[in-house]
N, C-alpha and C. Protein backbone atom coordinates (compact mmCIF):
# COMPACT_ATOMS: atom_id res chain seq x y z
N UNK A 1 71.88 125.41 98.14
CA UNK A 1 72.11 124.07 98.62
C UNK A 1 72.57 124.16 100.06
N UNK A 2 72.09 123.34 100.74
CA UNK A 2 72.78 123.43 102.31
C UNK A 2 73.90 122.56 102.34
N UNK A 3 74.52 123.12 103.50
CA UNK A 3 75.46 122.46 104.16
C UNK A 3 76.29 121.31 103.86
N UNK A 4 74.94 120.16 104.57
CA UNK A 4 74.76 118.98 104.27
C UNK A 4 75.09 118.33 102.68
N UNK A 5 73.95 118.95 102.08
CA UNK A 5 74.07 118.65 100.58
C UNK A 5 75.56 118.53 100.40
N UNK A 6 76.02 119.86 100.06
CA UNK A 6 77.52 120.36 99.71
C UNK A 6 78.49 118.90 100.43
N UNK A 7 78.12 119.06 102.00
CA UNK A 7 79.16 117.73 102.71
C UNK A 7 78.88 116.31 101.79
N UNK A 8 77.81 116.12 101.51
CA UNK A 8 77.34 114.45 101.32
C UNK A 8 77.95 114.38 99.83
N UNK A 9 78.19 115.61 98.57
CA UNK A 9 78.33 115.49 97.56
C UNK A 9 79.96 115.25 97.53
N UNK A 10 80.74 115.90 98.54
CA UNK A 10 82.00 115.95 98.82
C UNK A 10 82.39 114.47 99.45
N UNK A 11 81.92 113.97 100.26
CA UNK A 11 81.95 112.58 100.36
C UNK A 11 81.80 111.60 99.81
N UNK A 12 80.86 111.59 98.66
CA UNK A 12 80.98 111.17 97.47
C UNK A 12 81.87 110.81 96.36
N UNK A 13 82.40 112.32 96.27
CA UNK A 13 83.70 112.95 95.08
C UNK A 13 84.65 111.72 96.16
N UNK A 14 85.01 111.59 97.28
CA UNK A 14 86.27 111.27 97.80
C UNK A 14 86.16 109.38 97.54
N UNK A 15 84.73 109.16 98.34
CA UNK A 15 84.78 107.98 97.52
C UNK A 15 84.73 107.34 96.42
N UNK A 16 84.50 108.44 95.41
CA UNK A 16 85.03 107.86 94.28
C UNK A 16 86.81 107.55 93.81
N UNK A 17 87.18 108.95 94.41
CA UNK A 17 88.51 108.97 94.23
C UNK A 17 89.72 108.02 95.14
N UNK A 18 88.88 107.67 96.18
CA UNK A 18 89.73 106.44 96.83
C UNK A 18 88.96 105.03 96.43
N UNK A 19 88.47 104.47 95.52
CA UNK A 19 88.07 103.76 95.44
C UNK A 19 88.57 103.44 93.76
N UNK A 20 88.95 104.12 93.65
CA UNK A 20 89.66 104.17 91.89
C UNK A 20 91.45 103.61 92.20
N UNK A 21 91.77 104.91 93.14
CA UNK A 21 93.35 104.88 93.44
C UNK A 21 92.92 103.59 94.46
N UNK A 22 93.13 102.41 94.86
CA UNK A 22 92.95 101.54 95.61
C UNK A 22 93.31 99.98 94.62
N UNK A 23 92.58 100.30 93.67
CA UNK A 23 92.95 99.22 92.62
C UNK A 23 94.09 99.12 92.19
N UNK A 24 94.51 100.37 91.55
CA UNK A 24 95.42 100.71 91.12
C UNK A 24 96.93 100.74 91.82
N UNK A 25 96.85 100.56 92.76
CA UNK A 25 97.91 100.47 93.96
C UNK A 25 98.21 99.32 93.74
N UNK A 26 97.10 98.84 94.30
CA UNK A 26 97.19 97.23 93.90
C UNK A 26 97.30 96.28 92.82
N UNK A 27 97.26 96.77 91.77
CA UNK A 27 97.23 96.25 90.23
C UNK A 27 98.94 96.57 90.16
N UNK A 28 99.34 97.47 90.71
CA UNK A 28 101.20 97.61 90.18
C UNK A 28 101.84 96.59 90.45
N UNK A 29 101.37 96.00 91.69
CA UNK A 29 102.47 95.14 92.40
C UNK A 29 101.68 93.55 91.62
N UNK A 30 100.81 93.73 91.20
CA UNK A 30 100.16 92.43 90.52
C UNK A 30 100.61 92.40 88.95
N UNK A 31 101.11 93.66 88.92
CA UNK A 31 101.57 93.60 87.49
C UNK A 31 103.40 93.02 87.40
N UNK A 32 104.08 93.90 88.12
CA UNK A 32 105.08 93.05 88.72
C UNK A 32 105.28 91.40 88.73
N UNK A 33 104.18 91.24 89.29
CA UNK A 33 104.30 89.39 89.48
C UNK A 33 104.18 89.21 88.03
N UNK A 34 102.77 89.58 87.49
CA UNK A 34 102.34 88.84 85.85
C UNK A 34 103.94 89.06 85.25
N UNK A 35 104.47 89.87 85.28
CA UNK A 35 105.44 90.55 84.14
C UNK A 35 106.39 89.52 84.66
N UNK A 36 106.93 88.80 86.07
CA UNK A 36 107.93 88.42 86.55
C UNK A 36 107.74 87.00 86.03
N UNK A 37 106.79 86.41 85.59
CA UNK A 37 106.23 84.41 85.40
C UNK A 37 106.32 84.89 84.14
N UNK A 38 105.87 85.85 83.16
CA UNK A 38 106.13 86.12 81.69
C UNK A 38 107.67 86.25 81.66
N UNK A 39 108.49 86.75 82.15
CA UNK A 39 109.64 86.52 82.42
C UNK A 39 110.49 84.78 82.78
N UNK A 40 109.62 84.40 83.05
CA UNK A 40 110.08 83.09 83.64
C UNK A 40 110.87 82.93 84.85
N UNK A 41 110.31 83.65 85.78
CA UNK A 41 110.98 84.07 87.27
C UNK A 41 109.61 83.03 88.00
N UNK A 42 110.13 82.13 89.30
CA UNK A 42 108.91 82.08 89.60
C UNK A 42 108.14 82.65 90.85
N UNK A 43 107.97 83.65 90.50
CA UNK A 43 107.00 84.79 91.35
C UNK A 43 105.74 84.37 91.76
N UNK A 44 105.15 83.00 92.03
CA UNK A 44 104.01 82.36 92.55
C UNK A 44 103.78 83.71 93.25
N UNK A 45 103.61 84.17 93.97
CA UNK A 45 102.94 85.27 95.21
C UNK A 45 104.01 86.08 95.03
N UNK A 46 103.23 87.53 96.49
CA UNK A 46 104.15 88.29 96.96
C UNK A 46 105.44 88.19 97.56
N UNK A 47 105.13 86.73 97.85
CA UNK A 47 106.55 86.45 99.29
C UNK A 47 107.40 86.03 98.02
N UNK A 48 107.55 86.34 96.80
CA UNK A 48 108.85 86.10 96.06
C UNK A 48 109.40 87.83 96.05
N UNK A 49 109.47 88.62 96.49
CA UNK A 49 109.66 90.03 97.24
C UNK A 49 109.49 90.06 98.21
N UNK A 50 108.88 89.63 99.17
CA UNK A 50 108.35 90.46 100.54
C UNK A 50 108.17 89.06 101.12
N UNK A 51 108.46 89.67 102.37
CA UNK A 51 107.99 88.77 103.74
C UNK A 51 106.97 88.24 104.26
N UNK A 52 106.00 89.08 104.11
CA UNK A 52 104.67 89.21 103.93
C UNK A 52 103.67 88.57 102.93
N UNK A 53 102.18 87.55 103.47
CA UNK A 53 102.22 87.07 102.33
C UNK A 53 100.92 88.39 102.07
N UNK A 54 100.74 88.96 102.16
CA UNK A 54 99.81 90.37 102.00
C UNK A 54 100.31 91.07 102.24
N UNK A 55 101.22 92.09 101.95
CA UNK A 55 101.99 92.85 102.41
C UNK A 55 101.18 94.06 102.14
N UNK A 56 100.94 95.43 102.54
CA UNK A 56 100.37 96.75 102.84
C UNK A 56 101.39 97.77 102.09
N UNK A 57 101.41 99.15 101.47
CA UNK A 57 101.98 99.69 100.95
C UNK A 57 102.90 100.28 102.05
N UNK A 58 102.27 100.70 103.39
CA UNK A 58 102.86 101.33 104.14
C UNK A 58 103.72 100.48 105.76
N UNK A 59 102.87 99.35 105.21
CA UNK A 59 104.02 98.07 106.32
C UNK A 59 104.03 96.65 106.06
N UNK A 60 105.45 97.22 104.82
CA UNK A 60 105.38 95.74 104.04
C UNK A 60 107.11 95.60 104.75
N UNK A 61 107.39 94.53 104.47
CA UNK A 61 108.97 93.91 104.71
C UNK A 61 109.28 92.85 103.20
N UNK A 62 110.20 93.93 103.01
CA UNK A 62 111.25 93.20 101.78
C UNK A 62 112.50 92.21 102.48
N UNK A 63 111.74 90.81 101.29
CA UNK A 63 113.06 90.31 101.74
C UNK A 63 114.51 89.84 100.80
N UNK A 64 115.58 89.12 100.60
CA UNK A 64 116.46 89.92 100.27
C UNK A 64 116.44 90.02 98.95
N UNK A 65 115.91 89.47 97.60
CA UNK A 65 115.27 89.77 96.45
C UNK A 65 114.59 91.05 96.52
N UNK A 66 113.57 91.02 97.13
CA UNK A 66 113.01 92.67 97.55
C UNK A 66 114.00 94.00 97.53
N UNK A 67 114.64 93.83 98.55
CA UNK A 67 115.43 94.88 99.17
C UNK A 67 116.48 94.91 98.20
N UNK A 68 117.31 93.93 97.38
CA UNK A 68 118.21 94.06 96.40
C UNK A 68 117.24 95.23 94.66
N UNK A 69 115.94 94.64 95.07
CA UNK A 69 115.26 95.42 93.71
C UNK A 69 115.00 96.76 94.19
N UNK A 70 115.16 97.06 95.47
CA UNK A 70 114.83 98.28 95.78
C UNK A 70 116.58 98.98 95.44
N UNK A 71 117.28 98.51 95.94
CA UNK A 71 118.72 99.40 96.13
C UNK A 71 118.87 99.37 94.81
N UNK A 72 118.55 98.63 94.00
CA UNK A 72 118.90 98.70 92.38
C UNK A 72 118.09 99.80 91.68
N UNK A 73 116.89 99.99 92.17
CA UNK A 73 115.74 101.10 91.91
C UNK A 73 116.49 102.37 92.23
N UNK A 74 116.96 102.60 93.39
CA UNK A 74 117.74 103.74 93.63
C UNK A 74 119.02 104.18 93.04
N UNK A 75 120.13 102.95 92.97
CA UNK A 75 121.03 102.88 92.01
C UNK A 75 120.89 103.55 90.77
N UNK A 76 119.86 102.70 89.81
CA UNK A 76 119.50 103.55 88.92
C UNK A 76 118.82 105.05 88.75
N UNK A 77 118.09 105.53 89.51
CA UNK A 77 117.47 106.45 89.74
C UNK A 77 116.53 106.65 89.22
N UNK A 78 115.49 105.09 89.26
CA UNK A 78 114.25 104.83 88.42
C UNK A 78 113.15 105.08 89.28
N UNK A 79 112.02 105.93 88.84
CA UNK A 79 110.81 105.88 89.27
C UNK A 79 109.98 104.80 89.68
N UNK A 80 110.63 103.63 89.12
CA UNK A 80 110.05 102.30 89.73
C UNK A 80 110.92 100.85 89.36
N UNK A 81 110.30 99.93 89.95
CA UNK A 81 111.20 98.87 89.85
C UNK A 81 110.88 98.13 88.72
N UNK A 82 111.71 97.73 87.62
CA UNK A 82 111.50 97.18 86.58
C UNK A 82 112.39 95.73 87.03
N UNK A 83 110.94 95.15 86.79
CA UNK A 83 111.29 93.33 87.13
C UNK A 83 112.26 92.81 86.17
N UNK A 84 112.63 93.35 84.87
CA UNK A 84 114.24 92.81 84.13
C UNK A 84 114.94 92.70 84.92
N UNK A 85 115.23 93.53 86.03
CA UNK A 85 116.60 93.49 86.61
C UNK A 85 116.72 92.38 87.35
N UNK A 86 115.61 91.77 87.75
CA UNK A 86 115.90 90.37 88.43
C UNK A 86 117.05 89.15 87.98
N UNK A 87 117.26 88.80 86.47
CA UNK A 87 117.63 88.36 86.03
C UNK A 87 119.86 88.68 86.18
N UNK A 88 119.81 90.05 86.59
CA UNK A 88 121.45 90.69 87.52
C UNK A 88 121.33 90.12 89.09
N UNK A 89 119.80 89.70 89.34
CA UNK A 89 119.99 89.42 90.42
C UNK A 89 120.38 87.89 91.25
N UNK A 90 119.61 87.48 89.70
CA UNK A 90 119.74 85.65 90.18
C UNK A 90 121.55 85.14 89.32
N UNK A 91 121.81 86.06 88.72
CA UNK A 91 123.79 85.83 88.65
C UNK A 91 124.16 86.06 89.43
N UNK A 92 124.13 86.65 90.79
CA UNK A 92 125.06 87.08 92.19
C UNK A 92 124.78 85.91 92.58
């Protein structure tokens, strides 16, 4: 096989693999919301977390709901933010 071949099959493999992880990025923080209105929080959009009404993984701005679910994420020393805790958040 040449070169080429080998390159174009490898370009391939990658777009598959960023095109899988892409959803999925995006499905967490959409799952978040679903889980937060099943909750009875009203999480209409992102901007009930973030500043941003599209916010980016790598330049988003939390605002202070956000940033309180984050310090609570760390507090606990959870791998991720579990939208229950909102409910410690709307008693402060």
């Amino acid at each position: 096989m040449s070169g080429i071949g080998r390159m174009g099959r490898g370009i391939s493999a990658w777009v598959v693999v960023l095109s899988l992880a892409g959803p999925g990025l995006a499905s967490a923080t959409m799952n978040h919301q679903k889980k937060a209105k099943e909750l009875g929080f009203p999480a209409t959009n992102c901007m009930y977390c973030h500043v941003d009404k599209l916010p980016r993984k790598e330049a988003s701005t939390l605002n202070d709901r956000g940033s309180w679910l984050k310090s609570e994420k760390e507090k606990r020393s959870s791998k991720e933010v579990d939208v229950t805790w909102l409910k410690d958040h709307e008693k402060k």
